[in-house]
PDB file of N, CA and C in Angstrom:
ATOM      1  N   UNK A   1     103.165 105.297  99.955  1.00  0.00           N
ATOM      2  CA  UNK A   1     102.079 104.984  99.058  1.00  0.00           C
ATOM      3  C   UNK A   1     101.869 103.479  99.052  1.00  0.00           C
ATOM      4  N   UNK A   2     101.036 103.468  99.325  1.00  0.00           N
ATOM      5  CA  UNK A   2      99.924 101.457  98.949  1.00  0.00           C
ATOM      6  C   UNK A   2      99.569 101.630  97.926  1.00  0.00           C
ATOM      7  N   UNK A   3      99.629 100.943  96.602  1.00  0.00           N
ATOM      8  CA  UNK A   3      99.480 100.534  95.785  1.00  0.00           C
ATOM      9  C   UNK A   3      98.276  99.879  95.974  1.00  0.00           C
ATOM     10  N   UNK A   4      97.309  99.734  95.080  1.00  0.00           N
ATOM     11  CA  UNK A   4      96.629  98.939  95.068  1.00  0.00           C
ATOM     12  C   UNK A   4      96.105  97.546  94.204  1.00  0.00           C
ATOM     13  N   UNK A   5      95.749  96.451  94.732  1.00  0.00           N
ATOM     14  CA  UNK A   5      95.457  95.596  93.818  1.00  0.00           C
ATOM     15  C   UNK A   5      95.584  95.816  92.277  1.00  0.00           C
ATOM     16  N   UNK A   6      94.677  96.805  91.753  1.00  0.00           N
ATOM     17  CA  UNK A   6      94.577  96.915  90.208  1.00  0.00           C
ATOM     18  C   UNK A   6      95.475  97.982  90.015  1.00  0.00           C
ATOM     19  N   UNK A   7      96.215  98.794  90.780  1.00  0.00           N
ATOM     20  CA  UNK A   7      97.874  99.093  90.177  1.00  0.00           C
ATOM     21  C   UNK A   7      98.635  98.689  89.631  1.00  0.00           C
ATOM     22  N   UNK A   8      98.935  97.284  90.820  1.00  0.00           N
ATOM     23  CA  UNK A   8     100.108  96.560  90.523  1.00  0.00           C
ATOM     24  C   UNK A   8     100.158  95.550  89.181  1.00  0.00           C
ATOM     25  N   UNK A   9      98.574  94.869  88.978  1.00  0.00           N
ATOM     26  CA  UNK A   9      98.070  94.358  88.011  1.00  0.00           C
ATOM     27  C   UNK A   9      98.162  95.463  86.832  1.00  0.00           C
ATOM     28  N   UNK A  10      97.804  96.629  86.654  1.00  0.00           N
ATOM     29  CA  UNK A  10      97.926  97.291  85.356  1.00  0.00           C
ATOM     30  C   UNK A  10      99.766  97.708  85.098  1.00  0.00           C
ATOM     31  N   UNK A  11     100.402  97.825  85.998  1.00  0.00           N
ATOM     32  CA  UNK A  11     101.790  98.446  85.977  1.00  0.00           C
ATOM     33  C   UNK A  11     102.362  97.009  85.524  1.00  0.00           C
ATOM     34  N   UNK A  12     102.008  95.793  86.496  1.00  0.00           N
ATOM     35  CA  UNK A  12     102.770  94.619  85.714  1.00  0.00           C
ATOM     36  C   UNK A  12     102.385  94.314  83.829  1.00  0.00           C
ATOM     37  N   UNK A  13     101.499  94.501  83.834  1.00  0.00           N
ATOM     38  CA  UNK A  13     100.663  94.798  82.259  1.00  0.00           C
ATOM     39  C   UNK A  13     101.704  95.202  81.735  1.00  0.00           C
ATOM     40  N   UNK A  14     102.120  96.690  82.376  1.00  0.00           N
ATOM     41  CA  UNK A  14     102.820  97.833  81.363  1.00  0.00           C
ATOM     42  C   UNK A  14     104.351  97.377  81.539  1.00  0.00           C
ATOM     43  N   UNK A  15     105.157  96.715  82.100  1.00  0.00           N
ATOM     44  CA  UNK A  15     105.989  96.606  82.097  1.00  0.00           C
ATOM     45  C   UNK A  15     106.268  94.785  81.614  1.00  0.00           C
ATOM     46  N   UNK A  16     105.249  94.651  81.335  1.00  0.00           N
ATOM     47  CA  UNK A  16     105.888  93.007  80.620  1.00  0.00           C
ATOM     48  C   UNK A  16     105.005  93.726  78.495  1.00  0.00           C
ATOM     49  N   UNK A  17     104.701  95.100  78.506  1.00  0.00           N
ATOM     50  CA  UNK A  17     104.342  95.468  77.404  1.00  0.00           C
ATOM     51  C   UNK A  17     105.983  96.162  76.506  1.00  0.00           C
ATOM     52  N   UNK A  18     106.816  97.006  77.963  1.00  0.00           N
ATOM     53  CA  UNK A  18     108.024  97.147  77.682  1.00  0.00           C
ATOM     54  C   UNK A  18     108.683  96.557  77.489  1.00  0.00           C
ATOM     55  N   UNK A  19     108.758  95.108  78.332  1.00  0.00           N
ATOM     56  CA  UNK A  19     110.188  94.632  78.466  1.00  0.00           C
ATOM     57  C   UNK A  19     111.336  94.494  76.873  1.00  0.00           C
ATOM     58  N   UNK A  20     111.891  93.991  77.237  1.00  0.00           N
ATOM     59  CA  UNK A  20     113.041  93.322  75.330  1.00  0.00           C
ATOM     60  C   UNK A  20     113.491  94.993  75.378  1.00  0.00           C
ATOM     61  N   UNK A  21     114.020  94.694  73.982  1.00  0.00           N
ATOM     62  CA  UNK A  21     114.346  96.120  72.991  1.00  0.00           C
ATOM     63  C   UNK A  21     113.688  97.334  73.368  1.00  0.00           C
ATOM     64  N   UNK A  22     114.637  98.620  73.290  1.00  0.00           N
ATOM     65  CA  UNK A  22     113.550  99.657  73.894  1.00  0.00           C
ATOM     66  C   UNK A  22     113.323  99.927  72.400  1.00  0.00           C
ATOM     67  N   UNK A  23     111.884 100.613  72.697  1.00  0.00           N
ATOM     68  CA  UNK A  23     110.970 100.504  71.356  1.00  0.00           C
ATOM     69  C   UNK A  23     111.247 101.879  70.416  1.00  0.00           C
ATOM     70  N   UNK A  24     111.592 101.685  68.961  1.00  0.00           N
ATOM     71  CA  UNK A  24     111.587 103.175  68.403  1.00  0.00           C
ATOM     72  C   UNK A  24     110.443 103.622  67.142  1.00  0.00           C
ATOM     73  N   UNK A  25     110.802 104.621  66.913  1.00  0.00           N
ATOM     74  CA  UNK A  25     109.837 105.175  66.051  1.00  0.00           C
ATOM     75  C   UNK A  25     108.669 105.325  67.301  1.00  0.00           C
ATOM     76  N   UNK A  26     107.318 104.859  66.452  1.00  0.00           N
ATOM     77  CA  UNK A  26     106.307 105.353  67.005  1.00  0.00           C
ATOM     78  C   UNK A  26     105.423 104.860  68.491  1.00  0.00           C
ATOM     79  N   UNK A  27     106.422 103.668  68.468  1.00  0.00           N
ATOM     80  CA  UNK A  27     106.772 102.507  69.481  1.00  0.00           C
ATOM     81  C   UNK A  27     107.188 103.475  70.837  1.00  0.00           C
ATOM     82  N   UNK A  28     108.486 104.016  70.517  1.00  0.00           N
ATOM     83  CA  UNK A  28     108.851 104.740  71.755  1.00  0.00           C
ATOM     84  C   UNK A  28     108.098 105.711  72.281  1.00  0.00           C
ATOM     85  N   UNK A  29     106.757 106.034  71.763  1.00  0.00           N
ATOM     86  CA  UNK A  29     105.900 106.781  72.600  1.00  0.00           C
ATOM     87  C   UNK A  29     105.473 106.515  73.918  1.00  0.00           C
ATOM     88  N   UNK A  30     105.758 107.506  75.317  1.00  0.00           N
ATOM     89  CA  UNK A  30     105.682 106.853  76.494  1.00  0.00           C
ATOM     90  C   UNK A  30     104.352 106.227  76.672  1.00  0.00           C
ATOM     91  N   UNK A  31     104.282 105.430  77.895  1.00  0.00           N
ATOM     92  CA  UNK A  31     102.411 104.912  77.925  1.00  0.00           C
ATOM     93  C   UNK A  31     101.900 106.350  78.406  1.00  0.00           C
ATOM     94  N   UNK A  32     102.396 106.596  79.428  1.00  0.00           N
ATOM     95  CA  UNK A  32     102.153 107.838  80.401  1.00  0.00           C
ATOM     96  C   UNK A  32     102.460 109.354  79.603  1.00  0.00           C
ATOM     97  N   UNK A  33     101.408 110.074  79.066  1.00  0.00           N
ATOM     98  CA  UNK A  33     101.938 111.291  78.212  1.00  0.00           C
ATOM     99  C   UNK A  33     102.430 112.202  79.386  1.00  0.00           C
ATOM    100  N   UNK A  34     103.594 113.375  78.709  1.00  0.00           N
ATOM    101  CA  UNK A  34     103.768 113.703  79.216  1.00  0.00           C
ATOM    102  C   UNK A  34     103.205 115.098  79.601  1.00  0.00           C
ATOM    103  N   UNK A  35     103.122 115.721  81.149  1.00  0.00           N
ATOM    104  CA  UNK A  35     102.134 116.218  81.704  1.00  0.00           C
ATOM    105  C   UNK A  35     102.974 117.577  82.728  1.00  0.00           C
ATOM    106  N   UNK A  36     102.218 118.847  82.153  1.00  0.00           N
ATOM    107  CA  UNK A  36     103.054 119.683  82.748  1.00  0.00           C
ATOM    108  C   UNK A  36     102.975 119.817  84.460  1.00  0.00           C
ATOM    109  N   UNK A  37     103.908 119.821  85.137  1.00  0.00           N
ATOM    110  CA  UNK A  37     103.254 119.979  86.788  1.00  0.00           C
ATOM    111  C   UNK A  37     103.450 121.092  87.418  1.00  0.00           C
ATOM    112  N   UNK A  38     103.088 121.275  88.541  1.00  0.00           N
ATOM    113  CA  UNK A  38     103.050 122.638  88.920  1.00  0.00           C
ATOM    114  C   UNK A  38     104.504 122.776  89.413  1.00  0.00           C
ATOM    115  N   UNK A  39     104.598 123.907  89.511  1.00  0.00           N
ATOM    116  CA  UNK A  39     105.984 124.833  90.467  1.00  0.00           C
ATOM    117  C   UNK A  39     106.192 123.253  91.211  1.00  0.00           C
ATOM    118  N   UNK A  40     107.864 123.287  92.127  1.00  0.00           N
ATOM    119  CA  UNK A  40     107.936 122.386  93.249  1.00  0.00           C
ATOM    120  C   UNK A  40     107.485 120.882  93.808  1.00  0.00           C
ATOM    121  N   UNK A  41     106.585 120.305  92.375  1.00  0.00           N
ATOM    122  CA  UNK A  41     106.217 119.022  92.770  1.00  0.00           C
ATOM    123  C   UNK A  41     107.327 117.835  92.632  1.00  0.00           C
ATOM    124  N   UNK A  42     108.307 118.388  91.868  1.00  0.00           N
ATOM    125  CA  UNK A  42     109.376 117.229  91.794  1.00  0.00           C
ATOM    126  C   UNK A  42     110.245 117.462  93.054  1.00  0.00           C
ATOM    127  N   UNK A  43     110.618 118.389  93.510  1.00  0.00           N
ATOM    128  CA  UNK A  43     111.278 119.065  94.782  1.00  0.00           C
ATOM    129  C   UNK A  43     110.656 118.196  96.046  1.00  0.00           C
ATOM    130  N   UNK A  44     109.435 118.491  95.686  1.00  0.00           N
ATOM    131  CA  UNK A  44     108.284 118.188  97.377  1.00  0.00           C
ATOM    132  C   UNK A  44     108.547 116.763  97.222  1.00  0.00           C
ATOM    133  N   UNK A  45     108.599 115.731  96.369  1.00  0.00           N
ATOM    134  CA  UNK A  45     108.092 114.659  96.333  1.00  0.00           C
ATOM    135  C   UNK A  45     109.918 114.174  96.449  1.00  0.00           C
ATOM    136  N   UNK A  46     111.314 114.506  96.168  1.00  0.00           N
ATOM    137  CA  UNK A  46     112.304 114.203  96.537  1.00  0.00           C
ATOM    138  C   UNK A  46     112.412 114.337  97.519  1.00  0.00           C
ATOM    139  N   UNK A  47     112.252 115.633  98.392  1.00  0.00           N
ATOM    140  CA  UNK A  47     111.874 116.111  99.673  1.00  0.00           C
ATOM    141  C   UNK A  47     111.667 115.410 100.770  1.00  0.00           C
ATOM    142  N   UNK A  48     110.901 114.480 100.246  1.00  0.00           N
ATOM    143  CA  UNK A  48     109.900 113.663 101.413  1.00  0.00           C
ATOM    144  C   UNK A  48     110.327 112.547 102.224  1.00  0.00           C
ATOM    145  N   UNK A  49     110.294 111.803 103.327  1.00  0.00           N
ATOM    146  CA  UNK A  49     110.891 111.149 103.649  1.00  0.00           C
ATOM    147  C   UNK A  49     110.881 109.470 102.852  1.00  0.00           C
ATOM    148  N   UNK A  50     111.779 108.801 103.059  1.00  0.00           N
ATOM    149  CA  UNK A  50     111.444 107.507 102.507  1.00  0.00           C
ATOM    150  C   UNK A  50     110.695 106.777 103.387  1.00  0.00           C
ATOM    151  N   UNK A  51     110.371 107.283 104.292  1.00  0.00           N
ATOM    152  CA  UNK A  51     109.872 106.368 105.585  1.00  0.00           C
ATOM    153  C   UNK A  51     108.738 107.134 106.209  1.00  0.00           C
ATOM    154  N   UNK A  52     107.426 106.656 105.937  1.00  0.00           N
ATOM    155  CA  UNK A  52     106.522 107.957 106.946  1.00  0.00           C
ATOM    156  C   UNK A  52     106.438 107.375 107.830  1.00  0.00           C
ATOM    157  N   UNK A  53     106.883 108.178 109.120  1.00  0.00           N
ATOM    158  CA  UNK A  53     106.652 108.120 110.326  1.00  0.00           C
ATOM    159  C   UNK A  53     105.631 107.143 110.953  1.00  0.00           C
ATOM    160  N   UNK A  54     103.843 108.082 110.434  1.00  0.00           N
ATOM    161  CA  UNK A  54     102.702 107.603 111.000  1.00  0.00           C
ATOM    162  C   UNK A  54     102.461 106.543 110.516  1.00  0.00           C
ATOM    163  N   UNK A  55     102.878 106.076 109.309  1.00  0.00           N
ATOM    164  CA  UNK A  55     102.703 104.445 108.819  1.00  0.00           C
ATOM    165  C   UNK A  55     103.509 103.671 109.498  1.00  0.00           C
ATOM    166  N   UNK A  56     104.468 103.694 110.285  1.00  0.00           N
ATOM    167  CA  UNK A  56     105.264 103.415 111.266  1.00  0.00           C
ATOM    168  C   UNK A  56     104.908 102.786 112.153  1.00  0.00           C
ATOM    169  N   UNK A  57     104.426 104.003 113.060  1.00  0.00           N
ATOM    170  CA  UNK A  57     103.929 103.574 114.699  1.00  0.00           C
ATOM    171  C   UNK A  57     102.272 102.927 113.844  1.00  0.00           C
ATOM    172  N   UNK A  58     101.302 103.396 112.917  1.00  0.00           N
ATOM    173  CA  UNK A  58     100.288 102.752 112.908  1.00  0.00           C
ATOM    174  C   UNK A  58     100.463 100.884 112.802  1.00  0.00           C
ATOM    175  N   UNK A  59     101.578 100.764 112.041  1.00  0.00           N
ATOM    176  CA  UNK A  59     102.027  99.544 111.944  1.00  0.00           C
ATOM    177  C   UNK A  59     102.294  98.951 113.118  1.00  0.00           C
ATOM    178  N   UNK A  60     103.178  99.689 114.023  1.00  0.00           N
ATOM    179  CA  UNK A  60     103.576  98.866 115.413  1.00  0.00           C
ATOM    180  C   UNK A  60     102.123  98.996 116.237  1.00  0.00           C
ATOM    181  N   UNK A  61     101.569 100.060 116.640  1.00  0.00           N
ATOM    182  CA  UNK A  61     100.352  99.663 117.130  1.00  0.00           C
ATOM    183  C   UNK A  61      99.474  99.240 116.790  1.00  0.00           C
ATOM    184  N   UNK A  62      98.890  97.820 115.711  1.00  0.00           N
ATOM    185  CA  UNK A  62      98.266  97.279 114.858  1.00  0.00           C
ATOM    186  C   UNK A  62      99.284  96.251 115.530  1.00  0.00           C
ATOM    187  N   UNK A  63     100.609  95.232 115.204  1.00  0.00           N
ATOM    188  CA  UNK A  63     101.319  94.791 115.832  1.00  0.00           C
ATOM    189  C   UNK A  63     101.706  94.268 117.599  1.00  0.00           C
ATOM    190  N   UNK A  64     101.443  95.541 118.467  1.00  0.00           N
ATOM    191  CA  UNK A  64     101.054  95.156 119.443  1.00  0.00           C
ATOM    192  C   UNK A  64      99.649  94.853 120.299  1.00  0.00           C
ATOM    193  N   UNK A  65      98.702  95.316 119.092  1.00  0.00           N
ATOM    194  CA  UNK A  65      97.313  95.075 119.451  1.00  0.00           C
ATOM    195  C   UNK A  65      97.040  93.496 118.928  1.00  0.00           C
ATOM    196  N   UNK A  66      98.089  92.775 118.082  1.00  0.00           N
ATOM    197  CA  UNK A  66      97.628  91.475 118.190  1.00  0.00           C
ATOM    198  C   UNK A  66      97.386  91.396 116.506  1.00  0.00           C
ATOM    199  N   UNK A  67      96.988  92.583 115.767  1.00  0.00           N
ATOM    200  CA  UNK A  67      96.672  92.523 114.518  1.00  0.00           C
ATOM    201  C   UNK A  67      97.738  92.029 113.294  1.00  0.00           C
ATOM    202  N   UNK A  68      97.703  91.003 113.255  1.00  0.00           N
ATOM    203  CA  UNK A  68      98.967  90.652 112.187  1.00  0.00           C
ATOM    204  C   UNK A  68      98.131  90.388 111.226  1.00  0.00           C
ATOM    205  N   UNK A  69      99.285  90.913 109.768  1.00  0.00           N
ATOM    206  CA  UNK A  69      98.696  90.408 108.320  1.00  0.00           C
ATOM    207  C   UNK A  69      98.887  89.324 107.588  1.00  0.00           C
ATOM    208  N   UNK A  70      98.073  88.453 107.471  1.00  0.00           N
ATOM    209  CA  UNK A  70      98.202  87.087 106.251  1.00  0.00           C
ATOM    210  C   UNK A  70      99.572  87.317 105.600  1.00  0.00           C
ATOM    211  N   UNK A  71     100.105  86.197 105.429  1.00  0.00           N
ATOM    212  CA  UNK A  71     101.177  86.152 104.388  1.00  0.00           C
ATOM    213  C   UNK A  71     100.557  86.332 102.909  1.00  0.00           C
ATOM    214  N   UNK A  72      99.583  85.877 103.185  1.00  0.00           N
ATOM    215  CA  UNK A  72      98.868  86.605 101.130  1.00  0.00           C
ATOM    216  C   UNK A  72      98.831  88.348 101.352  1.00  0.00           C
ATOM    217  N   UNK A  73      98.695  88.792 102.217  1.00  0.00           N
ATOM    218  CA  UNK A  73      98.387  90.308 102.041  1.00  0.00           C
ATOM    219  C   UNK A  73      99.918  90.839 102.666  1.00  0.00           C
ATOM    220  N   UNK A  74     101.022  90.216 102.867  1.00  0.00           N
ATOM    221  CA  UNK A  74     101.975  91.004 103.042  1.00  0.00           C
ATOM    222  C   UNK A  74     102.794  90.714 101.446  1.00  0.00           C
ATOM    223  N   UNK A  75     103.101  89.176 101.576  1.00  0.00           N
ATOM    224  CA  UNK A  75     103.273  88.826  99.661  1.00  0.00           C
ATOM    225  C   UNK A  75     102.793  89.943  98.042  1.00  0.00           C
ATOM    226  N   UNK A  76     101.414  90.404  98.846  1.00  0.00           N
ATOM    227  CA  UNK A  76     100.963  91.286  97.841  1.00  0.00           C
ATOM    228  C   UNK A  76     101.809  92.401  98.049  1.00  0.00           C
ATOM    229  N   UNK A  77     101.922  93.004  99.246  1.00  0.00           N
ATOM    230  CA  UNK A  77     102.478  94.496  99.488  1.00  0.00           C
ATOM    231  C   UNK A  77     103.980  94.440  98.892  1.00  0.00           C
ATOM    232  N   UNK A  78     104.464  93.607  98.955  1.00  0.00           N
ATOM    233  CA  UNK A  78     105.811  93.603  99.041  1.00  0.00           C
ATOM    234  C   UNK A  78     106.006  93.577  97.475  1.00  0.00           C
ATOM    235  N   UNK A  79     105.250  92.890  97.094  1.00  0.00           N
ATOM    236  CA  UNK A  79     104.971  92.672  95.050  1.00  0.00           C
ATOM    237  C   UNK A  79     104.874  94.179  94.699  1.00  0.00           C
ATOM    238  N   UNK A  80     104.185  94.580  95.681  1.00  0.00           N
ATOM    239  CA  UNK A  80     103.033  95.766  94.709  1.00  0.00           C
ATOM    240  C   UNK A  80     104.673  97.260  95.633  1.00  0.00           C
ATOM    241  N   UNK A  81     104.911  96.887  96.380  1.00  0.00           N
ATOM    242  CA  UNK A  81     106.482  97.791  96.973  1.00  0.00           C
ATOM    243  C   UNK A  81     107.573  98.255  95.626  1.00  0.00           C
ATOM    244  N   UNK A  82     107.414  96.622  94.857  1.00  0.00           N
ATOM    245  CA  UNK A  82     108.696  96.543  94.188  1.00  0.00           C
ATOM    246  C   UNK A  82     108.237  96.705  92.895  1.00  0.00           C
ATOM    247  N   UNK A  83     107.214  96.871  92.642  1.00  0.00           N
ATOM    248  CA  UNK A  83     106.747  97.420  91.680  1.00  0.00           C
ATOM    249  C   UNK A  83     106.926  99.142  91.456  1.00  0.00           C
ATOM    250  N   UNK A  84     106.218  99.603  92.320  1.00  0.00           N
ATOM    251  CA  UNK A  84     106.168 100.963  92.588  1.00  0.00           C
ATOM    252  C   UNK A  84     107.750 101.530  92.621  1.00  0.00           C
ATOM    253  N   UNK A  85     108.424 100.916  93.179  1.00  0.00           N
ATOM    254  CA  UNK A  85     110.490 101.226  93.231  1.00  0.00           C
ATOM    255  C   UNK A  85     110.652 100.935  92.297  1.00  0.00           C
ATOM    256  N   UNK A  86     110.265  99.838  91.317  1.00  0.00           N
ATOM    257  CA  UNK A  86     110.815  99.956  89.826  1.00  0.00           C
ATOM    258  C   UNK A  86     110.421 100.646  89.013  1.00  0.00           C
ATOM    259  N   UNK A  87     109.283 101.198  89.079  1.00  0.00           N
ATOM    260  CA  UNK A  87     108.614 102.888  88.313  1.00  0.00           C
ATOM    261  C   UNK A  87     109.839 104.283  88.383  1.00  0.00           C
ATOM    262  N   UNK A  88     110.106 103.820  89.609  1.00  0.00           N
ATOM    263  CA  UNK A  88     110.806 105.133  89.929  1.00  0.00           C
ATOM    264  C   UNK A  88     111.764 105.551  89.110  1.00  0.00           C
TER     265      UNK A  88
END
């Protein structure tokens, strides 16, 4: 998953809204309500690899075609990476 620009911007929001003391009473209400899911979506989504493949080779062939990314747009990914792993 890529994150996008206004992800990482709303998730950093929500997590400098958490940070300190965890919050009680009416405070500790999650941001995210909670939401019933179907059969197997927590399964499928452990399931999965940490590494997709096709984002892989699309990366290396983007790479050997010459296509490299700005250090501002890898800086972002890598922000918006460690964002998304600290959700988890």
């Amino acid at each position: 998953m890529q994150p996008t620009k206004t992800q990482v911007t709303k998730t950093l929001e929500a997590l400098r809204a958490t940070a300190g003391a965890p919050p009680t009473g009416a405070a500790a209400t999650p941001l995210i309500p909670a939401v019933e899911l179907p059969d197997g979506v927590i399964e499928q989504i452990l399931g999965s690899p940490s590494l997709r493949s096709e984002r892989l080779d699309e990366a290396r062939r983007r790479l050997e075609a010459g296509d490299h990314p700005s250090d501002d747009d890898l800086a972002e990914r890598m922000v918006g990476r460690l964002v998304c792993d600290r959700l988890r």
